[in-house]
Protein backbone atom coordinates (compact mmCIF):
# COMPACT_ATOMS: atom_id res chain seq x y z
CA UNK A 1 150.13 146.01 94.96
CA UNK A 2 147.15 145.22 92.91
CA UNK A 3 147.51 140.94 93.79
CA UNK A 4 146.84 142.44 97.48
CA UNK A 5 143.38 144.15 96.47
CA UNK A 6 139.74 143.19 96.65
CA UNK A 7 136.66 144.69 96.35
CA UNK A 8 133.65 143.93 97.28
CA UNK A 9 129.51 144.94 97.28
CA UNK A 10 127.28 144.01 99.54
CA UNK A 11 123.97 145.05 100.33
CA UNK A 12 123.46 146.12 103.76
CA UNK A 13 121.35 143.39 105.34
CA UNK A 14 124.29 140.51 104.03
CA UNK A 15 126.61 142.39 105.71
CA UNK A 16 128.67 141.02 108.86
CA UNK A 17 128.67 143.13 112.02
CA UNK A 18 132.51 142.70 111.93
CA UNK A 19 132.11 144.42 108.44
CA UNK A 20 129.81 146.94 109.50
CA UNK A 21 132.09 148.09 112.17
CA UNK A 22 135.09 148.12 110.23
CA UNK A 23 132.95 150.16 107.94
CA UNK A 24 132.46 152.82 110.75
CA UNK A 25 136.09 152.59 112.19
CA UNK A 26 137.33 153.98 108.58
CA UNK A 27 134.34 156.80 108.46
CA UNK A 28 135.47 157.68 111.91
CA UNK A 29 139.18 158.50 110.82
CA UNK A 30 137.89 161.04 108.50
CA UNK A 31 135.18 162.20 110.68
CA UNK A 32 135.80 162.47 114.12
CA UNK A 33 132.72 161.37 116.27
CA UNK A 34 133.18 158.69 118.29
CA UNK A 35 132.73 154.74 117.21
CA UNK A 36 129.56 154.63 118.80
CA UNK A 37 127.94 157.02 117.08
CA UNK A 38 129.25 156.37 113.56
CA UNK A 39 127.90 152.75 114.62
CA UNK A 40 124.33 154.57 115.88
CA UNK A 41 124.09 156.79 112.53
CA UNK A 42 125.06 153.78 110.47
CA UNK A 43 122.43 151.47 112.01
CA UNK A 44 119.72 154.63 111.65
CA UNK A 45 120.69 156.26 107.85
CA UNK A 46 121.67 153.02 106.35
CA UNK A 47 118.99 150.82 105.17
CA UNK A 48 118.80 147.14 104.13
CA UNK A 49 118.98 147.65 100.17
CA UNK A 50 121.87 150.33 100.46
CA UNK A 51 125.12 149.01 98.91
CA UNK A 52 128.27 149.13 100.66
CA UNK A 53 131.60 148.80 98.50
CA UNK A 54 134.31 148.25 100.31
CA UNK A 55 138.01 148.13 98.99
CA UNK A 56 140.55 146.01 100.89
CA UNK A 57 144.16 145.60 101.04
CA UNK A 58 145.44 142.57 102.21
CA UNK A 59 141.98 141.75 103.82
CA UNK A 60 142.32 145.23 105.75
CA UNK A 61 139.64 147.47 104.73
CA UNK A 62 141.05 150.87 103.14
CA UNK A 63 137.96 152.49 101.17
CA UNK A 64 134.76 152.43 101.32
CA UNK A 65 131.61 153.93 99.52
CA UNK A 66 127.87 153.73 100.40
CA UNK A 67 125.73 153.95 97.58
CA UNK A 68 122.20 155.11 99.32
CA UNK A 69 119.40 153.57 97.43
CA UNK A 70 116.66 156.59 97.73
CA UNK A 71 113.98 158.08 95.74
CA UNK A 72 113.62 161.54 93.59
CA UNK A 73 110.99 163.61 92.74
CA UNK A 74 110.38 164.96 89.24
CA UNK A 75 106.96 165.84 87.22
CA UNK A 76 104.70 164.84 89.91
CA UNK A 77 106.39 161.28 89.81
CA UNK A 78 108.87 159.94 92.15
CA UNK A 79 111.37 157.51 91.28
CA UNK A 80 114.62 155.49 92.86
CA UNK A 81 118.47 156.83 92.29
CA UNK A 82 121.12 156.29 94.37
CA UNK A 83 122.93 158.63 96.68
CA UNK A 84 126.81 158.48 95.96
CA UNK A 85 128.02 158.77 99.40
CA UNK A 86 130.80 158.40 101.92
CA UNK A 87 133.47 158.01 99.35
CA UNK A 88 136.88 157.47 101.09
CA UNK A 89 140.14 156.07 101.33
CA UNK A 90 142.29 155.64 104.55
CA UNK A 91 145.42 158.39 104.55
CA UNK A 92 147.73 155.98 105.15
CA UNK A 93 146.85 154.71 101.28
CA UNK A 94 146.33 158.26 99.55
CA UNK A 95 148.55 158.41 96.12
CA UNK A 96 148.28 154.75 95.48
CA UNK A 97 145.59 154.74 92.73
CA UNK A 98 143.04 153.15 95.14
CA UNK A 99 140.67 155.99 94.67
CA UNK A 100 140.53 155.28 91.08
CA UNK A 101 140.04 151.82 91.55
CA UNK A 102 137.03 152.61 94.12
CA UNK A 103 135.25 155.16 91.79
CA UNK A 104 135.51 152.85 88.95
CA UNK A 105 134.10 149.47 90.91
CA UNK A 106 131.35 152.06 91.91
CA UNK A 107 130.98 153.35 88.25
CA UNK A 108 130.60 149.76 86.86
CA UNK A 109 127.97 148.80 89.90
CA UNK A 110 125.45 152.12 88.74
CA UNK A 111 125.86 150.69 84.98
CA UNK A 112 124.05 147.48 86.46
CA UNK A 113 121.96 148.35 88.62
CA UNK A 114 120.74 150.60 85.62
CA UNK A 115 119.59 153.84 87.61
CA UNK A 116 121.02 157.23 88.00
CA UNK A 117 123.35 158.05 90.89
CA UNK A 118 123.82 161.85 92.66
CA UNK A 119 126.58 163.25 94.93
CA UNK A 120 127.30 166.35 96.30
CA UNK A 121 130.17 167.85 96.73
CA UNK A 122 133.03 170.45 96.87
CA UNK A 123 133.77 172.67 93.80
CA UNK A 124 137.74 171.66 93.99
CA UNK A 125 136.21 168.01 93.69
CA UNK A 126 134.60 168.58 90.39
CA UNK A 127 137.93 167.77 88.35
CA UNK A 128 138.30 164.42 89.62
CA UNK A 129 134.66 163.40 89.34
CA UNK A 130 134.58 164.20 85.88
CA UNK A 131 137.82 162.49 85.26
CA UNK A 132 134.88 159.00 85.60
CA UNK A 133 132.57 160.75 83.49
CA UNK A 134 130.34 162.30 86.12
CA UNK A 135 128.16 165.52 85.06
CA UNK A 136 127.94 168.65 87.13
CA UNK A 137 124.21 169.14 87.00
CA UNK A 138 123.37 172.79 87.19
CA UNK A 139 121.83 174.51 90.63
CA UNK A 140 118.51 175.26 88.95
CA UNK A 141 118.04 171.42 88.20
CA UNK A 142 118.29 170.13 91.62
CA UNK A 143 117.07 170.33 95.12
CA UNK A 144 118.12 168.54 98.25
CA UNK A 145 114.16 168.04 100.25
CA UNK A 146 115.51 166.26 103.22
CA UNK A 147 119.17 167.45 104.03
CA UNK A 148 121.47 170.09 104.79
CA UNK A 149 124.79 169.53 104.39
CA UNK A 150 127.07 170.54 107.53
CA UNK A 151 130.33 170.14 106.00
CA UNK A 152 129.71 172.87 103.57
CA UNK A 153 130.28 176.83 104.47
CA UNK A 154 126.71 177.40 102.56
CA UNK A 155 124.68 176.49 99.95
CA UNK A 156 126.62 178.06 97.12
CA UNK A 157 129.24 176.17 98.11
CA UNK A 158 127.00 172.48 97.44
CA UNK A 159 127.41 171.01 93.92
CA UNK A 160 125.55 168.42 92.57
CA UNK A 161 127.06 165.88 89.79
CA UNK A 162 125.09 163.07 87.82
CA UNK A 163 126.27 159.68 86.93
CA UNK A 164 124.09 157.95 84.29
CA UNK A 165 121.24 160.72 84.45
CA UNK A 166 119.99 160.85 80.66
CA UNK A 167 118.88 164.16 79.80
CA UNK A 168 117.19 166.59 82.32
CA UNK A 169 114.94 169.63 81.53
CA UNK A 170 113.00 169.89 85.03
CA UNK A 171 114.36 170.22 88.64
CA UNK A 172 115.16 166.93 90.64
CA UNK A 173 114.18 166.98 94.43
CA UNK A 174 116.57 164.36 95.77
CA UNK A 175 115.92 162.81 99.29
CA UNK A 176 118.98 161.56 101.04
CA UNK A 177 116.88 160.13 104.33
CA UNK A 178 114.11 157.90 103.91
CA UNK A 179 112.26 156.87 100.84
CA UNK A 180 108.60 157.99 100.06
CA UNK A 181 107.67 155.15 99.13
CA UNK A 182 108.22 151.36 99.67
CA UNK A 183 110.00 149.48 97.44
């Protein structure tokens, strides 16, 4: 199976529209909206510098993560991480290691691009994430200043892990939207 893989990065401004919308056909079987507005959030949340790895099999795309390229606040300074989002793999391919693969390419991209990443996300999700060496990063060190997660029952249910994050004493206000400041 692995001969019939490939991953690849791109940044959103190389990307094809072909690619884009494959992108939002494979968001839309885990979310149902319709294609057209996966394809109007896409074109409004996603900006140029975002990074979109994609995971194929046999040139068919079957995973996909957006790594959101967005600023944080800290001690009156703000500075850029990126947002660890829309991490999936089509059901069809569930149980075939492809996740692993996915969160590893992903991994390996944050370790160049030398910043910290952030996700949110379920408490039953914590054990996998920290199988890749992601951190749980305690309530009282981070806000969300732009979002509210839908998908979650509340806010206790919304945790926040670290990739990369060197030590952290003071609360992190993380913006998921638009940056502050230009690059």
């Amino acid at each position: 199976m692995t001969k019939n893989i490939s991953l690849i990065s791109k940044r959103t401004k190389k990307l094809k529209k072909k690619e884009m919308t494959s992108i939002c056909k494979l968001k839309n079987s885990h979310w149902k909206w319709t294609l057209n507005n996966q394809i109007r959030w896409f074109k409004k949340k996603v900006e140029p510098f975002d990074i979109n790895n994609m995971l194929f099999f046999k040139n068919k795309l079957v995973g996909y993560t957006l790594l959101r390229k967005r600023q944080a606040y800290q001690n009156k300074k703000y500075f850029y991480y990126y947002y660890f989002d829309s991490y999936l793999i089509h059901k069809n391919f569930y149980g075939q290691g492809l996740s692993n693969k996915l969160i590893s390419f992903n991994n390996n991209i944050i370790k160049k691009l030398k910043k910290h990443s952030f996700l949110i996300c379920s408490k039953k999700m914590i054990p996998y994430y920290k199988k890749f060496n992601w951190k749980i990063l305690p309530k009282k060190y981070f806000k969300i200043a732009d979002h509210k997660p839908v998908w979650f029952k509340s806010q206790s249910d919304i945790f926040g892990m670290t990739y990369m994050l060197k030590k952290n004493k003071h609360k992190i206000f993380y913006y998921f939207n638009k940056r502050k400041v230009k690059n």
